[in-house]
PDB file of N, CA and C in Angstrom:
ATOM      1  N   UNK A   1      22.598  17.682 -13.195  1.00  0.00           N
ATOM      2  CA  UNK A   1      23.691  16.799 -12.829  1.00  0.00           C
ATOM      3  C   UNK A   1      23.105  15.480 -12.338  1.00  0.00           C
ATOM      4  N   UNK A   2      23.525  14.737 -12.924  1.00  0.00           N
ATOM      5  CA  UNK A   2      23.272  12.879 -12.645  1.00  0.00           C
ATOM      6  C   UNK A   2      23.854  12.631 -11.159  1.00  0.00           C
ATOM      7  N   UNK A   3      23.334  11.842 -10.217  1.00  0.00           N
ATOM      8  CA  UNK A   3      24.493  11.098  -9.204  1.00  0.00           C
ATOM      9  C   UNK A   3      23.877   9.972  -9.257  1.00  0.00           C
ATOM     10  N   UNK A   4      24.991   9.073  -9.343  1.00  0.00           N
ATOM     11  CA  UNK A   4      24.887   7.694  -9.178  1.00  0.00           C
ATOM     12  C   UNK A   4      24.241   7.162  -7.709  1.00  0.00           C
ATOM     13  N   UNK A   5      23.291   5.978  -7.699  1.00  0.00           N
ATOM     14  CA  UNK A   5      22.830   5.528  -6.567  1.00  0.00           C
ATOM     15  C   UNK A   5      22.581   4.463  -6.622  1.00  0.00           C
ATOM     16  N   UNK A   6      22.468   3.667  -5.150  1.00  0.00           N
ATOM     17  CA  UNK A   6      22.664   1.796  -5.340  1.00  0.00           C
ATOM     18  C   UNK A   6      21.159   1.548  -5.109  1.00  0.00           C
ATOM     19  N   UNK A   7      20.131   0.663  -5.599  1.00  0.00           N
ATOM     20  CA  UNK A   7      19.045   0.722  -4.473  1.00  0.00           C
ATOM     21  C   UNK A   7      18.714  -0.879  -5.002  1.00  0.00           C
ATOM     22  N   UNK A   8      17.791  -1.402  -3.922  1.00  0.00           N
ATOM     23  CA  UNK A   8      18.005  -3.139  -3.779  1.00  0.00           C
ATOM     24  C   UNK A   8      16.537  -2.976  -4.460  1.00  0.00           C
ATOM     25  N   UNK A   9      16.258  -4.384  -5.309  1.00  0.00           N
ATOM     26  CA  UNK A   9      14.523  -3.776  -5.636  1.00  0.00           C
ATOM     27  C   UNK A   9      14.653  -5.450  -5.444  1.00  0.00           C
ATOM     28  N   UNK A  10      12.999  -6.065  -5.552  1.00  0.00           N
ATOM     29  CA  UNK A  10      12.704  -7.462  -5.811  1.00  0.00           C
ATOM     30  C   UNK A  10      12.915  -7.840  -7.546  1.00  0.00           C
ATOM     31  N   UNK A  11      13.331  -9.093  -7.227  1.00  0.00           N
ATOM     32  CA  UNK A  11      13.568  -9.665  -8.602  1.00  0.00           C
ATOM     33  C   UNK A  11      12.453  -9.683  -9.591  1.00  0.00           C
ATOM     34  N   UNK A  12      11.186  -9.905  -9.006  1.00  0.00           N
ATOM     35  CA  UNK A  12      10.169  -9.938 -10.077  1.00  0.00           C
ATOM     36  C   UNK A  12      10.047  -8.441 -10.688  1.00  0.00           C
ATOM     37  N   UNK A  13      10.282  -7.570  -9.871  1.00  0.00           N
ATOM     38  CA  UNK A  13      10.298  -5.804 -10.130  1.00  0.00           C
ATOM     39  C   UNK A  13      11.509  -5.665 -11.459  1.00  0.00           C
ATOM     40  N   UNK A  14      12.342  -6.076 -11.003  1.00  0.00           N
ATOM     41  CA  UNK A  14      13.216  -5.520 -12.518  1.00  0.00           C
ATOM     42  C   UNK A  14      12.959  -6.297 -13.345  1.00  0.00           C
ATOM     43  N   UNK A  15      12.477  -7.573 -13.341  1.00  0.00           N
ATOM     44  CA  UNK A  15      12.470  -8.166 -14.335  1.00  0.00           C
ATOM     45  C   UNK A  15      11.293  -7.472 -15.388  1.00  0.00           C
ATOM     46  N   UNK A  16      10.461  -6.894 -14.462  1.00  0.00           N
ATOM     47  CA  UNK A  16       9.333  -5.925 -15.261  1.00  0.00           C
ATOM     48  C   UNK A  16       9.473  -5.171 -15.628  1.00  0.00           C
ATOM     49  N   UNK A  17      10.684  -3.850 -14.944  1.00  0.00           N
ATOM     50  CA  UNK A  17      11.165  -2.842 -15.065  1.00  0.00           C
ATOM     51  C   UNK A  17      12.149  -3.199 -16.623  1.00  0.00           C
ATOM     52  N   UNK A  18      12.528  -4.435 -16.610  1.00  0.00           N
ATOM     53  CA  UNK A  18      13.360  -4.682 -17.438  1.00  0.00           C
ATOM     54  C   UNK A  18      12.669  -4.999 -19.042  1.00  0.00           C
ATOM     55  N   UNK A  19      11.266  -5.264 -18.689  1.00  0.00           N
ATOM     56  CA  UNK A  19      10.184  -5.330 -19.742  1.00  0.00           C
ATOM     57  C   UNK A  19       9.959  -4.009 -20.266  1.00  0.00           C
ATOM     58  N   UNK A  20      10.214  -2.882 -19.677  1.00  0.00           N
ATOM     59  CA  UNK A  20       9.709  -1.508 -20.178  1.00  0.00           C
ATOM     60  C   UNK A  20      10.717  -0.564 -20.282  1.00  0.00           C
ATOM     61  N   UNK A  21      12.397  -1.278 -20.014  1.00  0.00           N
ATOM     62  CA  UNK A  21      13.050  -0.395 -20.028  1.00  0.00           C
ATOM     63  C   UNK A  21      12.827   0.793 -21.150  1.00  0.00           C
ATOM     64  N   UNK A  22      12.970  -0.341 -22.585  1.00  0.00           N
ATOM     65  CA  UNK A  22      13.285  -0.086 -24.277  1.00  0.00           C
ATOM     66  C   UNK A  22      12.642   1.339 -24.070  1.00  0.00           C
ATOM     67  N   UNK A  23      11.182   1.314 -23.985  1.00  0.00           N
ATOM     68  CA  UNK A  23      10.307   2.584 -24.308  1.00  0.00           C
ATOM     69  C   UNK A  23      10.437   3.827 -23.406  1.00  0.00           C
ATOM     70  N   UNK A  24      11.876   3.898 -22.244  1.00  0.00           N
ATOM     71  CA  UNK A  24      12.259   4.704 -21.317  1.00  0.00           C
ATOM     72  C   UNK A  24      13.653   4.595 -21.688  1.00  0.00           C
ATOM     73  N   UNK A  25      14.666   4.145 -22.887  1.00  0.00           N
ATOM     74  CA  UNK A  25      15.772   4.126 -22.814  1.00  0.00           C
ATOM     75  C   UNK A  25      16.598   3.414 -22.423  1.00  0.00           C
ATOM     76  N   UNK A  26      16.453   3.259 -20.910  1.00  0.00           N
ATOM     77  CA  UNK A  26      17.010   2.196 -20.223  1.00  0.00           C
ATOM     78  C   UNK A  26      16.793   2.380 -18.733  1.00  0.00           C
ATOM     79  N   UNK A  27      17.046   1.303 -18.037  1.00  0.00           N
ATOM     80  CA  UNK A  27      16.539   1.338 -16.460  1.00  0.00           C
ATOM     81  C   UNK A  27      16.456   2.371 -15.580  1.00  0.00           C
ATOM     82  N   UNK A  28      18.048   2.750 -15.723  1.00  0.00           N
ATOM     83  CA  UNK A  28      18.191   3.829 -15.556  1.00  0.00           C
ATOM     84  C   UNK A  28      16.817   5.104 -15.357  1.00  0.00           C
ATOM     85  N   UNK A  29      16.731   5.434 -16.765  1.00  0.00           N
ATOM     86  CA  UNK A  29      15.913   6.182 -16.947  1.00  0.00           C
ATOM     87  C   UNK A  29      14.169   5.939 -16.773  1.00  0.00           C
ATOM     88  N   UNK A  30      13.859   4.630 -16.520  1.00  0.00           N
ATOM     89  CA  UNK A  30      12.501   4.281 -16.386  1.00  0.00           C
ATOM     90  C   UNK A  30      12.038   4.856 -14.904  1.00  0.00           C
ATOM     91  N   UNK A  31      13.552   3.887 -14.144  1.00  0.00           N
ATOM     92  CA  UNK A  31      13.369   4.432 -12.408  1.00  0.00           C
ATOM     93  C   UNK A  31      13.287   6.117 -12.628  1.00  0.00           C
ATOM     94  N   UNK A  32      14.349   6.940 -13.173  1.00  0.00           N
ATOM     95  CA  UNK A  32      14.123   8.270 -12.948  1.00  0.00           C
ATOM     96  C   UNK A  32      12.496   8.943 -13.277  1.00  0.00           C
ATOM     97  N   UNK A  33      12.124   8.623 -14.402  1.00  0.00           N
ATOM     98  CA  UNK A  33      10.624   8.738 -14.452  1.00  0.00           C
ATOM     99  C   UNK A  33       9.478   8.536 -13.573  1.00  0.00           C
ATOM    100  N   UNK A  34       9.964   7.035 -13.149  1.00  0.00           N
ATOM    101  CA  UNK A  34       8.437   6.692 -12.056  1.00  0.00           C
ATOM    102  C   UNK A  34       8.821   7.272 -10.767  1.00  0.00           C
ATOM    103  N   UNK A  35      10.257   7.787 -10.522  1.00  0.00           N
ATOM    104  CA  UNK A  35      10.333   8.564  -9.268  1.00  0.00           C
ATOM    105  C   UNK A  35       9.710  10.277  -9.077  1.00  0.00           C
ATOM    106  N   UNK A  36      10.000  10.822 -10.693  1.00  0.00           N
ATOM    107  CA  UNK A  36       9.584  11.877 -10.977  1.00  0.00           C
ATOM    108  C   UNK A  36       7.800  11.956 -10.737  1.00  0.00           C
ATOM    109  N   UNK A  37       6.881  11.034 -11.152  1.00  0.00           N
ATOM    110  CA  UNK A  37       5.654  10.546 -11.623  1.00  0.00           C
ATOM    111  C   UNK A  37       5.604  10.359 -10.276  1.00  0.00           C
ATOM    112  N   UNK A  38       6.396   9.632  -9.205  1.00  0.00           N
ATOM    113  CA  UNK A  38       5.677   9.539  -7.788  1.00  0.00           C
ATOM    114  C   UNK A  38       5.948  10.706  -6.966  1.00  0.00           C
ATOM    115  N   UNK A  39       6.418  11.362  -7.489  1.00  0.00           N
ATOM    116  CA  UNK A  39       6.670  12.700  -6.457  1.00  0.00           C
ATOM    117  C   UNK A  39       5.544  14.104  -6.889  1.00  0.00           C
ATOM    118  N   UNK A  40       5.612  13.762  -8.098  1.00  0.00           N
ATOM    119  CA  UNK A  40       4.779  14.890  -8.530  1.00  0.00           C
ATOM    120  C   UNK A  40       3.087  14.759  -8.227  1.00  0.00           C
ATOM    121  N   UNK A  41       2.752  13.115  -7.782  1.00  0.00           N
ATOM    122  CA  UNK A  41       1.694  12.726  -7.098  1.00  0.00           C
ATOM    123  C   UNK A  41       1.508  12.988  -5.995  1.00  0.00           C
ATOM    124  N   UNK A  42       2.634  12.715  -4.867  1.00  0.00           N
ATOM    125  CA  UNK A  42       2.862  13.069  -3.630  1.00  0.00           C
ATOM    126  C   UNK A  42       2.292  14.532  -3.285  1.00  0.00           C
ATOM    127  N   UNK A  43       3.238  15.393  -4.209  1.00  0.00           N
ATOM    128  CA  UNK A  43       3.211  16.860  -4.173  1.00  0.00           C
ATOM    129  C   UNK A  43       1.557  17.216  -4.238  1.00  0.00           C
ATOM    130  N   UNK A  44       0.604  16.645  -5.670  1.00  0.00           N
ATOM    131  CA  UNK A  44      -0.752  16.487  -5.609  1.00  0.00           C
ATOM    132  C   UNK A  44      -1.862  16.594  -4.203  1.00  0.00           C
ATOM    133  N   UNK A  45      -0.859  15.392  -4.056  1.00  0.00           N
ATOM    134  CA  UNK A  45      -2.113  14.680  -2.550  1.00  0.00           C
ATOM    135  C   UNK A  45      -2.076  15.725  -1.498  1.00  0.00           C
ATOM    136  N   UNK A  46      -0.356  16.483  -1.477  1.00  0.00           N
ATOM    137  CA  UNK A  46       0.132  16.968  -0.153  1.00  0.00           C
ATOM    138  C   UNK A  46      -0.865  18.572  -0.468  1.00  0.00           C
ATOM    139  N   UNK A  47      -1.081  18.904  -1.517  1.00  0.00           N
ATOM    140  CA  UNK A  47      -1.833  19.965  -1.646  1.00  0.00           C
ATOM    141  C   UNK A  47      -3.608  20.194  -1.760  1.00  0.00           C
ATOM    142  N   UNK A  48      -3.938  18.656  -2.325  1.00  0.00           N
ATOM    143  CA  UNK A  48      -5.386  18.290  -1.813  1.00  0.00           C
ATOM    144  C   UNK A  48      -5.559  18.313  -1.029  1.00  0.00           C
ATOM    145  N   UNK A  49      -5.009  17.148   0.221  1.00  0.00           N
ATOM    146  CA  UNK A  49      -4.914  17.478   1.656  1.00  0.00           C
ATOM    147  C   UNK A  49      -4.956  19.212   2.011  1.00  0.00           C
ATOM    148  N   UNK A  50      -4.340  19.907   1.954  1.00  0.00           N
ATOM    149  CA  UNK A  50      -4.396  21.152   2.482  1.00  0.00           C
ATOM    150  C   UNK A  50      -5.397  21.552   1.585  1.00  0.00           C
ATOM    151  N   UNK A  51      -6.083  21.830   0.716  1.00  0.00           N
ATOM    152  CA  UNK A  51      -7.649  22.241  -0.131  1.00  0.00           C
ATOM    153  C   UNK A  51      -8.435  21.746   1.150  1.00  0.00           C
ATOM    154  N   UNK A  52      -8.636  20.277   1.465  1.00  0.00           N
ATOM    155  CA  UNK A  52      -9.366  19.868   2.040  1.00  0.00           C
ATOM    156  C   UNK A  52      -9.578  20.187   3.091  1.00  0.00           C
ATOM    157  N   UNK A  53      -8.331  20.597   4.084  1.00  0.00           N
ATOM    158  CA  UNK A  53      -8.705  21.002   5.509  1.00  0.00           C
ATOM    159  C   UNK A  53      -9.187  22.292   5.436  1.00  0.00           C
ATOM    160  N   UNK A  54      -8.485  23.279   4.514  1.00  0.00           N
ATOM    161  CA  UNK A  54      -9.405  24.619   3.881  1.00  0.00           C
ATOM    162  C   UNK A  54     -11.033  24.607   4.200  1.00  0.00           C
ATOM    163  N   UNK A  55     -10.928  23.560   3.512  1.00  0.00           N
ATOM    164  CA  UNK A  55     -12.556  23.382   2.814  1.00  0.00           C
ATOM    165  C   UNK A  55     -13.454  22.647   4.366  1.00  0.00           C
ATOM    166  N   UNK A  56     -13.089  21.898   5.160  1.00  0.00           N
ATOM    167  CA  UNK A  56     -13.214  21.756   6.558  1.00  0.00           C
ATOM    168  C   UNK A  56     -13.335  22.781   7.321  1.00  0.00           C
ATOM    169  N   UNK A  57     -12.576  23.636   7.493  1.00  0.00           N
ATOM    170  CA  UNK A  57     -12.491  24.434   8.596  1.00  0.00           C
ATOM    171  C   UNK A  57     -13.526  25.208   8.282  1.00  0.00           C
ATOM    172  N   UNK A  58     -13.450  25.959   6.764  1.00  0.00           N
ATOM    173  CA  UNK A  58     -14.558  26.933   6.681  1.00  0.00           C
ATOM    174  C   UNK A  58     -15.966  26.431   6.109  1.00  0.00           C
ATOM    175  N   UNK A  59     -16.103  24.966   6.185  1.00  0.00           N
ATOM    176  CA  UNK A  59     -17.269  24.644   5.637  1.00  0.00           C
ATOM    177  C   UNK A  59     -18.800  25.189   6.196  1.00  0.00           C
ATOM    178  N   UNK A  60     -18.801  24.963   7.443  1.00  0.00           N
ATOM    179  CA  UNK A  60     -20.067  25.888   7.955  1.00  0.00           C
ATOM    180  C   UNK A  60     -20.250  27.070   7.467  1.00  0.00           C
ATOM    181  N   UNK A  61     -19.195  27.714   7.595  1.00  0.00           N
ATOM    182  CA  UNK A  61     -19.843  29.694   6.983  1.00  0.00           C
ATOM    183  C   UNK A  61     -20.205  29.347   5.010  1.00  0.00           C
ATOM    184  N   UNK A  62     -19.512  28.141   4.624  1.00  0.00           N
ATOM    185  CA  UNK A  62     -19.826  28.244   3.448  1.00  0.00           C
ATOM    186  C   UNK A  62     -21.449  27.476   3.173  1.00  0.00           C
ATOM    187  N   UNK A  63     -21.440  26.399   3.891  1.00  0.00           N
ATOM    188  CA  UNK A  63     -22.793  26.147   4.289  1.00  0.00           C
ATOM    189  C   UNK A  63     -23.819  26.744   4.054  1.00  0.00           C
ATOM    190  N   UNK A  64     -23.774  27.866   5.208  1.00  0.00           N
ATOM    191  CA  UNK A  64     -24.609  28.642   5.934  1.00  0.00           C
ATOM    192  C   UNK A  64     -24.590  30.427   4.038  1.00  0.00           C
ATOM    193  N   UNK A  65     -23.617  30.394   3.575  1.00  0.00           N
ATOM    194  CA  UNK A  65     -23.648  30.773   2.530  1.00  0.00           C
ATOM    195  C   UNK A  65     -24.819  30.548   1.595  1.00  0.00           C
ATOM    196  N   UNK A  66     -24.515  29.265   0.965  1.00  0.00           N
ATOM    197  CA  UNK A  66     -25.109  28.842   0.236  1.00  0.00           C
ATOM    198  C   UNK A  66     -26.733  28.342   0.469  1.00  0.00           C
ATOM    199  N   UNK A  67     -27.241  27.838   1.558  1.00  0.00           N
ATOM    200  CA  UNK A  67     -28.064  28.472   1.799  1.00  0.00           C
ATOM    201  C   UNK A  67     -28.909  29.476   1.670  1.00  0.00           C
ATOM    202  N   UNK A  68     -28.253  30.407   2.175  1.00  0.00           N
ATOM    203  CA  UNK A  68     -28.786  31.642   1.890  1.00  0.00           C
ATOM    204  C   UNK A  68     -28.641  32.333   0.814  1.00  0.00           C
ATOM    205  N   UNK A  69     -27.664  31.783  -0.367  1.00  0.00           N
ATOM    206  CA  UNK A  69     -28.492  31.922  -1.621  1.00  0.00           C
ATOM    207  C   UNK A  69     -29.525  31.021  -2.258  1.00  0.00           C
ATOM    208  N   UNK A  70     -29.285  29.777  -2.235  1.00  0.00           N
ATOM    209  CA  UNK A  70     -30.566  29.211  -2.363  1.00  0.00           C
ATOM    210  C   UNK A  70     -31.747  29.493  -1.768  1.00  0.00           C
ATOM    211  N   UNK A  71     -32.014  30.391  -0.664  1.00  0.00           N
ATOM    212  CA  UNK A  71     -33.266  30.353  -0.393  1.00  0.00           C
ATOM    213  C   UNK A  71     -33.503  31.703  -0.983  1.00  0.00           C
ATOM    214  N   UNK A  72     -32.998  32.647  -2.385  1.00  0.00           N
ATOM    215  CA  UNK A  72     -33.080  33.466  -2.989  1.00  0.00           C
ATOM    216  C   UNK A  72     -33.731  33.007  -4.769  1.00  0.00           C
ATOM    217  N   UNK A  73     -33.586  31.560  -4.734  1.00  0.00           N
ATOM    218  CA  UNK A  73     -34.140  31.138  -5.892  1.00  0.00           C
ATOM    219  C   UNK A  73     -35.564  31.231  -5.924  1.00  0.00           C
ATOM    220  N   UNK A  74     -36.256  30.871  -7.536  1.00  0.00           N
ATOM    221  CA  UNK A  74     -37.486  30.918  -7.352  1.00  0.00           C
ATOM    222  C   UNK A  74     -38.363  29.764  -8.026  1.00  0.00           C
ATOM    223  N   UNK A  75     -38.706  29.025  -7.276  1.00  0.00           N
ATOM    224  CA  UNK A  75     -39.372  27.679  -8.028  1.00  0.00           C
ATOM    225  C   UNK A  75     -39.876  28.139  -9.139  1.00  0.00           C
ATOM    226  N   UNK A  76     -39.342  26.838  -9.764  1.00  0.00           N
ATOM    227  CA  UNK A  76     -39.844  26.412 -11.102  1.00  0.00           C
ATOM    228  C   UNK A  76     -41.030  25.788 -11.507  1.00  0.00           C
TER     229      UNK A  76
END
């Protein structure tokens, strides 16, 4: 289901938006895209972020891991 919405943008912005409608249909549909395209980035970051603090918290024991397989190798 579609709902209609008002939103104020700068003039140089649509006039660009208005450059790329054609290959999105129409404005309409360009905004629905780059909102889709910025959320699904958002969603990205918001889950890197959480990898990352993962990867923080347990970095010492993984550290201390790896290590101790590397010191299981055998020069070359």
């Amino acid at each position: 289901m579609k709902v209609k919405t008002s939103v104020t943008l700068a003039e140089e912005l649509v006039r660009e938006m208005d450059q790329l409608s054609d290959r999105f249909g129409n404005r309409s549909a360009l905004v629905e895209q780059a909102v889709r395209s910025f959320l699904a980035a958002e969603r990205q970051r918001a889950r890197d972020a959480k990898d990352l603090e993962i990867l923080n918290r347990k970095a010492a024991k993984l550290n201390k891991e790896a290590q101790d397989v590397l010191a299981y190798q055998v020069e070359l």
